[in-house]
C-alpha atoms as a PDB file:
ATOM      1  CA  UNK A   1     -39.759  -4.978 -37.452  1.00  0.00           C
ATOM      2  CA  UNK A   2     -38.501  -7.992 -35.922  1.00  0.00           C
ATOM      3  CA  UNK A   3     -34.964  -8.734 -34.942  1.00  0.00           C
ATOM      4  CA  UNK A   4     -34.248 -11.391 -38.048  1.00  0.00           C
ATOM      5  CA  UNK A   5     -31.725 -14.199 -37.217  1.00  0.00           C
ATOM      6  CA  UNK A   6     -28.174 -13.914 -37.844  1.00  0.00           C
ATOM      7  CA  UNK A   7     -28.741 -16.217 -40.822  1.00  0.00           C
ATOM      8  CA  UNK A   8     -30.750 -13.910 -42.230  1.00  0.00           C
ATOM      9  CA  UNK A   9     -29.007 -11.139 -42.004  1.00  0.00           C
ATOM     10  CA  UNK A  10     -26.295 -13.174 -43.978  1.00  0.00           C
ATOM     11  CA  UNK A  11     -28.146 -13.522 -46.194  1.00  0.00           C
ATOM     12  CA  UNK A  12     -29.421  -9.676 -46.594  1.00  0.00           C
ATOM     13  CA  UNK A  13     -26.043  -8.383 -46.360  1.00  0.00           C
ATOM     14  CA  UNK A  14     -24.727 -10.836 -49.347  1.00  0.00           C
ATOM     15  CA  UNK A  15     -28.237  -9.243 -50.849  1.00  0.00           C
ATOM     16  CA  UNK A  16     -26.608  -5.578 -50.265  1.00  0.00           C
ATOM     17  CA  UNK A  17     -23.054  -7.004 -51.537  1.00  0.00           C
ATOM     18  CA  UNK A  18     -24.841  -8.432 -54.932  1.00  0.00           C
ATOM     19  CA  UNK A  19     -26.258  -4.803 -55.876  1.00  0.00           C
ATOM     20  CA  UNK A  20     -24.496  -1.988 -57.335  1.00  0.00           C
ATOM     21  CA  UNK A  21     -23.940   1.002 -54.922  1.00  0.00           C
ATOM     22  CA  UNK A  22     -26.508   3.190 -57.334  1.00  0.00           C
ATOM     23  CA  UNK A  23     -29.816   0.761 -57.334  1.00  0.00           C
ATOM     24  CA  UNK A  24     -29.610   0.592 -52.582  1.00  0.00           C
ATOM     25  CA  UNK A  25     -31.940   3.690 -51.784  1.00  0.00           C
ATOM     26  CA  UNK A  26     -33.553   4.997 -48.692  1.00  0.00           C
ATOM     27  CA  UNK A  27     -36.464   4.010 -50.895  1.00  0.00           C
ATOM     28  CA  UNK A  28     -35.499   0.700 -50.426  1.00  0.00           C
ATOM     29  CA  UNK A  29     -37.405   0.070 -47.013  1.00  0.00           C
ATOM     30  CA  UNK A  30     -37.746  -3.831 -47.305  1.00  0.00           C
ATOM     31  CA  UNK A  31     -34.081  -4.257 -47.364  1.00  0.00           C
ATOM     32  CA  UNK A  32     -33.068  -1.326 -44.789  1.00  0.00           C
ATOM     33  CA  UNK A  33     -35.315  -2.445 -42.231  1.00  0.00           C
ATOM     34  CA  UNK A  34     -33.613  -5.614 -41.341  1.00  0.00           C
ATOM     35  CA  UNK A  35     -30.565  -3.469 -40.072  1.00  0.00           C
ATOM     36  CA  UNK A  36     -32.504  -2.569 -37.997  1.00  0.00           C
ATOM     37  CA  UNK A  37     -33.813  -3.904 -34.640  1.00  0.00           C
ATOM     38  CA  UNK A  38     -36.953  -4.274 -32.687  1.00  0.00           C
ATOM     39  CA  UNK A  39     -36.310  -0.272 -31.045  1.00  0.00           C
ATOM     40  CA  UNK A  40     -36.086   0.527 -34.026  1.00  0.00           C
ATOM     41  CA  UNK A  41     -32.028   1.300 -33.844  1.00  0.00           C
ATOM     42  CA  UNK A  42     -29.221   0.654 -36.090  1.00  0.00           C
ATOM     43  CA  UNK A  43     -27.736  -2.758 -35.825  1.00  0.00           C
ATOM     44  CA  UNK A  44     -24.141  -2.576 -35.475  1.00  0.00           C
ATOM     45  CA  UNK A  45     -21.226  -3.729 -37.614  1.00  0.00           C
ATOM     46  CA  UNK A  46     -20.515  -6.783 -35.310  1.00  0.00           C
ATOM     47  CA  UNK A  47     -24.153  -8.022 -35.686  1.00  0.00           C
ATOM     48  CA  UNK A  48     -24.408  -7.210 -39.460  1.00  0.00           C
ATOM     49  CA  UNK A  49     -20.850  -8.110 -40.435  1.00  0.00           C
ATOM     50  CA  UNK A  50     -20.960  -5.322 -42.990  1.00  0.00           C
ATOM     51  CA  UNK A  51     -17.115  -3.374 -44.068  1.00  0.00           C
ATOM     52  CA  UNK A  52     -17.008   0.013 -42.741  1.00  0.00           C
ATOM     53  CA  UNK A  53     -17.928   1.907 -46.049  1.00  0.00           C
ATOM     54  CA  UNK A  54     -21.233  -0.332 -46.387  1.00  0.00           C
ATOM     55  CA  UNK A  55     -22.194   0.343 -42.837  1.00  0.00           C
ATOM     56  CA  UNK A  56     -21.885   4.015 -43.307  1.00  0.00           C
ATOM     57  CA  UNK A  57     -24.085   3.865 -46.274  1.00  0.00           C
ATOM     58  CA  UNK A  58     -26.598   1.695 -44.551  1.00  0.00           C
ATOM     59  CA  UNK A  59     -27.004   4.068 -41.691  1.00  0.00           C
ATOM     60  CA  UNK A  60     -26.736   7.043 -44.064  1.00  0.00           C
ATOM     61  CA  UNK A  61     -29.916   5.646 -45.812  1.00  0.00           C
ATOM     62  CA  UNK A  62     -31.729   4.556 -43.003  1.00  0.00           C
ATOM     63  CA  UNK A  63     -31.425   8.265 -41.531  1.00  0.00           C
ATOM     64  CA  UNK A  64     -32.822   9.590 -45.350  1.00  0.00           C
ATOM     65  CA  UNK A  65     -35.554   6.936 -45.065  1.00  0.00           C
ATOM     66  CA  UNK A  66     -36.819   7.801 -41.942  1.00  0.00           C
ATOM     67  CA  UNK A  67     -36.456  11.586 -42.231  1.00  0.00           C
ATOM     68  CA  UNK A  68     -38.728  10.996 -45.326  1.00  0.00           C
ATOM     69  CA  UNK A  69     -41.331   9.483 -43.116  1.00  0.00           C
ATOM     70  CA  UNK A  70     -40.402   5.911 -44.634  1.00  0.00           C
ATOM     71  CA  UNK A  71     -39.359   4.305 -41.390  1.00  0.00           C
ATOM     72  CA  UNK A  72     -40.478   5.412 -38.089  1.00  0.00           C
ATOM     73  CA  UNK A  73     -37.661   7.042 -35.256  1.00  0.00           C
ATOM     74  CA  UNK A  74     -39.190   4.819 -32.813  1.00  0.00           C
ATOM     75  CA  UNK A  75     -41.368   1.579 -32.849  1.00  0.00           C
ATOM     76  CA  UNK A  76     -43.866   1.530 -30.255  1.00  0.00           C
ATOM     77  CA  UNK A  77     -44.454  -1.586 -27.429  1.00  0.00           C
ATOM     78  CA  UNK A  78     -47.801  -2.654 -29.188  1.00  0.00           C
END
């Protein structure tokens, strides 16, 4: 999980923008891991540049994902 660029992350949050609130899952790890950063922690709103009620439901399914055993609490130093 590495920390993408902030041009990336443009590009992944007009990704999350383009697609309807029902089809973003916690299934969805591809696309929720890039919120996140090499810790393995939440990016915040500054960074991602997400509204309020997006942010929520990123974090929201990041917590689903990884209390699903989809995306790890912590990333080890490997």
């Amino acid at each position: 999980m590495l920390n993408p660029s902030r041009r990336n992350i443009k590009d992944i949050v007009n990704q999350v923008n383009e697609m309807d609130s029902n089809s973003l899952t916690y299934k969805n790890v591809d696309i929720l891991s890039n919120f996140l950063n090499e810790q393995g922690k939440i990016l915040p709103r500054r960074v991602t540049d997400l509204n309020s009620k997006q942010q929520k439901k990123i974090t929201k399914l990041i917590k689903q994902a990884r209390i699903a055993t989809l995306i790890p609490f912590i990333v080890s130093k490997n």
